[in-house]
Protein backbone atom coordinates (compact mmCIF):
# COMPACT_ATOMS: atom_id res chain seq x y z
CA UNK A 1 0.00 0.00 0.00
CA UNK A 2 1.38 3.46 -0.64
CA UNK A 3 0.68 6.00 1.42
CA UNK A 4 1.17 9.72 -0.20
CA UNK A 5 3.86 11.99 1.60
CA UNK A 6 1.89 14.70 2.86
CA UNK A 7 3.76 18.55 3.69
CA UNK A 8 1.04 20.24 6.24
CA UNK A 9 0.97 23.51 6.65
CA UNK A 10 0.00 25.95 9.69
CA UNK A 11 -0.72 29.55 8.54
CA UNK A 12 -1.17 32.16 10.90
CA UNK A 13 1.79 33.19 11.58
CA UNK A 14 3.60 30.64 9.20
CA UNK A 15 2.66 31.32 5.93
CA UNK A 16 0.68 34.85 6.88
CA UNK A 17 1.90 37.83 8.79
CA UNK A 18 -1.01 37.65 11.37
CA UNK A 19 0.10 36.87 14.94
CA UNK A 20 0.51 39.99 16.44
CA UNK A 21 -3.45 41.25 14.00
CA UNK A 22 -4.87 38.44 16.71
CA UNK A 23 -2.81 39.46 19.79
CA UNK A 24 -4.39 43.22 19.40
CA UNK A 25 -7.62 41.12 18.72
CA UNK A 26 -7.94 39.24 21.39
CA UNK A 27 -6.52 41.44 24.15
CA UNK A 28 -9.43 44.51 23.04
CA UNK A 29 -11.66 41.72 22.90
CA UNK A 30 -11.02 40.46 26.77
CA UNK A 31 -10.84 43.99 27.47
CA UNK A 32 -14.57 45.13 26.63
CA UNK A 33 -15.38 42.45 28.85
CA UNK A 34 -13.54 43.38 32.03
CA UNK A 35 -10.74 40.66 30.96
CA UNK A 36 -7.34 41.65 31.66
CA UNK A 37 -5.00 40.06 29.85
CA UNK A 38 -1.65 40.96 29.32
CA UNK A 39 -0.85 41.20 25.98
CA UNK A 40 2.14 39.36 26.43
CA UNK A 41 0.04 36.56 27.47
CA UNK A 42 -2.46 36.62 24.49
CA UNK A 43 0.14 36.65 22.13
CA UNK A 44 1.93 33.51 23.48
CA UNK A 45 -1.43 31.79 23.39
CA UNK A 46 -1.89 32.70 20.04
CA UNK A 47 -1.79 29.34 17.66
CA UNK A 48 -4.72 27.60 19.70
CA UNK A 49 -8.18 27.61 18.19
CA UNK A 50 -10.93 29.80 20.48
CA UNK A 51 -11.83 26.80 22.25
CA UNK A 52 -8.53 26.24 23.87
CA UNK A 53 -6.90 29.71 24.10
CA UNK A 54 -9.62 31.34 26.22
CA UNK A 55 -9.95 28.07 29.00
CA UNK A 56 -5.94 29.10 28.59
CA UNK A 57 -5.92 32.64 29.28
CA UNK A 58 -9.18 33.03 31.33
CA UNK A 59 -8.80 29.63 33.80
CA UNK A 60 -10.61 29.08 36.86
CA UNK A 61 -10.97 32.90 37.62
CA UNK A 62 -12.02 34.30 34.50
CA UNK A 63 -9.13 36.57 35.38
CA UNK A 64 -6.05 35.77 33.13
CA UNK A 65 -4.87 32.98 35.35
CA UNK A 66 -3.73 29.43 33.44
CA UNK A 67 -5.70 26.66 33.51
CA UNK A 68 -8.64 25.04 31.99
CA UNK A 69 -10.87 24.27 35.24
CA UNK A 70 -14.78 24.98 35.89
CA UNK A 71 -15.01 28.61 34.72
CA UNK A 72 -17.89 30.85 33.59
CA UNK A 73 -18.02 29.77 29.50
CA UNK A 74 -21.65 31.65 29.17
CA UNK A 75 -19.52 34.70 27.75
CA UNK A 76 -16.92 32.63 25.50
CA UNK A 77 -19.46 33.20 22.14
CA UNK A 78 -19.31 36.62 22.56
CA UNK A 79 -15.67 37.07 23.17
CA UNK A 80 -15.22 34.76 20.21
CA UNK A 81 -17.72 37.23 18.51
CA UNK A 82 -16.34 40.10 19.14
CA UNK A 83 -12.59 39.02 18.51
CA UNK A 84 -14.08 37.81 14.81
CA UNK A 85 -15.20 41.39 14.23
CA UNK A 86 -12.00 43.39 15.36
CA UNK A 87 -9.50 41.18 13.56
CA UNK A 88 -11.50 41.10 10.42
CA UNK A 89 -10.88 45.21 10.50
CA UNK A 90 -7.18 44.02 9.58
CA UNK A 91 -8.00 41.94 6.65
CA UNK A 92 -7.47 44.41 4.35
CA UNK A 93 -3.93 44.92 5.29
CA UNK A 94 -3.12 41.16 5.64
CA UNK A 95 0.37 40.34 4.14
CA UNK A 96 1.70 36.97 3.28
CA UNK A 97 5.26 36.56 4.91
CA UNK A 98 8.67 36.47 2.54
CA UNK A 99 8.61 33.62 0.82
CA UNK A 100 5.76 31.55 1.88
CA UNK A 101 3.92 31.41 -1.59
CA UNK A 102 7.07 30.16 -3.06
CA UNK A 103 7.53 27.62 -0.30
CA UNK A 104 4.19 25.63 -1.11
CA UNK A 105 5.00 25.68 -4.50
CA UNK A 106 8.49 24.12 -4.06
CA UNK A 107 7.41 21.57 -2.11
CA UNK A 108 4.43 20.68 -4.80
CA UNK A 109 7.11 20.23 -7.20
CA UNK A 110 8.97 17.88 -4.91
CA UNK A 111 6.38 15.32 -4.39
CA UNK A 112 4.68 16.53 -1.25
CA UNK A 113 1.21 17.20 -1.21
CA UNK A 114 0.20 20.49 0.43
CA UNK A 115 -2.67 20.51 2.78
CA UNK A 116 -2.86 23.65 4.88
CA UNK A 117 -4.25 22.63 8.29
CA UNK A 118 -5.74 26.05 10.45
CA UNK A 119 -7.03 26.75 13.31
CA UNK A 120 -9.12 29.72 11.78
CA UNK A 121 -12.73 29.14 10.61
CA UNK A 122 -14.00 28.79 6.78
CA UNK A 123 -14.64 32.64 6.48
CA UNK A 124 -11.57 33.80 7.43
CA UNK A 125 -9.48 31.14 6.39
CA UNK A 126 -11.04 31.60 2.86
CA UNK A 127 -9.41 35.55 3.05
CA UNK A 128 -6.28 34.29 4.30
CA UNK A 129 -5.90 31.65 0.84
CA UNK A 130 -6.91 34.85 -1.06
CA UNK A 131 -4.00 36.50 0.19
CA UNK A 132 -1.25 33.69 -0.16
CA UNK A 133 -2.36 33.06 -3.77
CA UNK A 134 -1.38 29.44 -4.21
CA UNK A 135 -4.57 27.39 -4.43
CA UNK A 136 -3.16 26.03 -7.48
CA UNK A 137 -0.77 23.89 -5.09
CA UNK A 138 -2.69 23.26 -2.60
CA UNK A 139 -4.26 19.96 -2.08
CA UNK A 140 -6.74 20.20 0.78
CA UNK A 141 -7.38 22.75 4.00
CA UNK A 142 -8.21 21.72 7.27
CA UNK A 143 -10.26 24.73 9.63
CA UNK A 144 -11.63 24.53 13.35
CA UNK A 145 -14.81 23.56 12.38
CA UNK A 146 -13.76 19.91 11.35
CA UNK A 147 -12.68 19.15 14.83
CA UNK A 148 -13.57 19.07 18.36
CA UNK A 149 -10.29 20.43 19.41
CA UNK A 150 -8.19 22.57 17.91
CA UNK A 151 -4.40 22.82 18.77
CA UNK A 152 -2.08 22.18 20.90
CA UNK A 153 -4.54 18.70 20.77
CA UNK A 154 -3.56 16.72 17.96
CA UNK A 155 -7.21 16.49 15.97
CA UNK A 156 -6.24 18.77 13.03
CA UNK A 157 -2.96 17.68 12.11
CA UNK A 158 -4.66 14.11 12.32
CA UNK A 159 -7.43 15.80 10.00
CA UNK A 160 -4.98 17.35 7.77
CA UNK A 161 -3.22 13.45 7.24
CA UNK A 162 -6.66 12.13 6.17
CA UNK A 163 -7.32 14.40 3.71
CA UNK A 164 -3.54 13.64 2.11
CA UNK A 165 -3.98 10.10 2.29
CA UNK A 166 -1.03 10.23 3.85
CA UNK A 167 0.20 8.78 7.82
CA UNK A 168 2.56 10.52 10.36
CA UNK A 169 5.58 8.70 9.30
CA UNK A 170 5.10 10.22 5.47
CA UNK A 171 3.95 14.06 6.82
CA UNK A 172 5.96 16.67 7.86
CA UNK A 173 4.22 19.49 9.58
CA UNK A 174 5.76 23.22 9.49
CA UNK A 175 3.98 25.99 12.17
CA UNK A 176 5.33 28.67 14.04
CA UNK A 177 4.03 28.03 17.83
CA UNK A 178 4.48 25.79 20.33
CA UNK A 179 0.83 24.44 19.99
CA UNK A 180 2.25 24.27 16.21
CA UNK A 181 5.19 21.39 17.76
CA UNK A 182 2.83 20.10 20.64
CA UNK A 183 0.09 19.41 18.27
CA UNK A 184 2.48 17.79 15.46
CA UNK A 185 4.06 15.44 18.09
CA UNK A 186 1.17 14.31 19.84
CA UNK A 187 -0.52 13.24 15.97
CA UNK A 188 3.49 11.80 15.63
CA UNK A 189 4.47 13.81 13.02
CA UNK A 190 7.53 15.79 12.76
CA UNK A 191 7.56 19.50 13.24
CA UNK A 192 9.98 21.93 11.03
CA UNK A 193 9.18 25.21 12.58
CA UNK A 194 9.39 29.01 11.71
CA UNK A 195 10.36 32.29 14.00
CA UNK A 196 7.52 34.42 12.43
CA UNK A 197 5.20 33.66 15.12
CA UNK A 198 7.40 35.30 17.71
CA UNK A 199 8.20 32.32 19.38
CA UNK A 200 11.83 31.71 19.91
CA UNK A 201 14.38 29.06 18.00
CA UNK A 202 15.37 28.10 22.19
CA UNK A 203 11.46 27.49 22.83
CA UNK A 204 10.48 25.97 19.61
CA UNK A 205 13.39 23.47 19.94
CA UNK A 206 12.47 22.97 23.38
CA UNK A 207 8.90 22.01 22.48
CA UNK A 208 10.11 19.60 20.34
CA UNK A 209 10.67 21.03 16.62
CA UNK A 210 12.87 18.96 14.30
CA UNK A 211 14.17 22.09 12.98
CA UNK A 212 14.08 25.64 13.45
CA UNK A 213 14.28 28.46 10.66
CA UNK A 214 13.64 32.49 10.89
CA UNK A 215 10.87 32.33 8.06
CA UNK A 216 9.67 30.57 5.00
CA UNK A 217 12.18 32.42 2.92
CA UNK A 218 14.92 30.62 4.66
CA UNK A 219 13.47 27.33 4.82
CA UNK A 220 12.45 27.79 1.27
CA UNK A 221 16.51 28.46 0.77
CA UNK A 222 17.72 25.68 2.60
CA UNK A 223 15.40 23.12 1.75
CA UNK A 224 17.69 20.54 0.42
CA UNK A 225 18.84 20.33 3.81
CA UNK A 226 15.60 19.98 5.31
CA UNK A 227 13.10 17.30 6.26
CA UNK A 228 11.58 18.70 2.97
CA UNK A 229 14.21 18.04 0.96
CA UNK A 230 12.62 15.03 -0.37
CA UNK A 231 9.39 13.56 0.51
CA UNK A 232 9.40 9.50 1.84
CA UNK A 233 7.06 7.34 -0.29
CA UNK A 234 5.74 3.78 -0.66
């Protein structure tokens, strides 16, 4: 049986220059409702899906504190809500980061077949493959509303392997977070990641990345010596 090598693809903050659009985002959004949340905070929780981020930030308190215990959720749709509305005020001004177009294509042309795997929902993830421009290499996309958890859990990496036909010893997975690596490794897949998330080559490598690069351009440059130099098959 052949199973089809598979190159998955966070983008928020891997492909698209977006991390610190949702940090603003999400810390005005906590804000109108009597949340505070360091920024600093949000933006290292940025990568997880709604679901997990705010049981992150909020926690047992509803204050900021960690944790995921038995809060007050009869808020979360509205904080989701209004979060939606104040990042899609940046939309306009969304940029795709050096090189990332150019990545997916190269690794088309290799053999791997590109399946973007988000944590963003099918609205906005539909304006964020408007702005890369490469639908005409990718394969399949993956958004938070095919799963019942989004990352750090492993659901939509696992997602993103079904709909390449592919299995975690054939995939390679690139993101920029540490819910990026947590997620990979937990669906066994290994994780090349990127800097353009603000996360640090130290952290990343700490989490578990196979790899760490500054951005797409330089992965894209030194791909021969990467674990997408050339995909495994059969």
């Amino acid at each position: 049986m052949t199973t089809t090598p598979a190159a998955l693809f966070d983008v928020d903050g891997t492909l698209l220059d977006t991390t610190y659009l949702h940090t603003l985002a999400w810390w005005e959004a906590l804000r109108q409702y009597g949340r505070a949340v360091p920024a600093v905070r949000v933006h290292r929780a940025i990568g997880m899906g709604t679901d997990q981020l705010l049981d992150h930030l909020l926690g047992d308190g509803g204050s900021g504190s960690d944790g995921d215990g038995d809060r007050d959720r009869s808020e979360d749709d509205a904080l989701a809500a209004a979060h939606d509305a104040l990042y899609a005020r940046y939309w306009p001004v969304v940029r795709p980061l050096p090189g990332a177009a150019d990545l997916l294509r190269a690794c088309a042309g290799r053999g791997w077949r590109v399946v973007l795997a988000s944590s963003a929902g099918e609205r906005e993830l539909a304006v964020l493959r408007a702005v890369l421009a490469a639908d005409d290499v990718i394969t399949a996309v993956t958004t938070a509303d095919d799963v019942a958890a989004t990352k750090p859990a492993p659901d939509l990496v696992r997602a993103a392997l079904d709909l390449a036909d592919s299995a975690p010893g054939h995939a390679v997975f690139v993101g920029d977070t540490l819910w990026d690596v947590t997620a990979a490794g937990r669906a066994g897949v290994p994780c090349v990641a990127v800097e353009t998330g603000g996360h640090s080559a130290q952290d990343l490598l700490g989490a578990g990345a196979a790899e760490v690069h500054a951005d797409a351009a330089e992965l894209l440059a030194g791909l021969d010596g990467s674990l997408l130099a050339r995909p495994r098959v059969g």
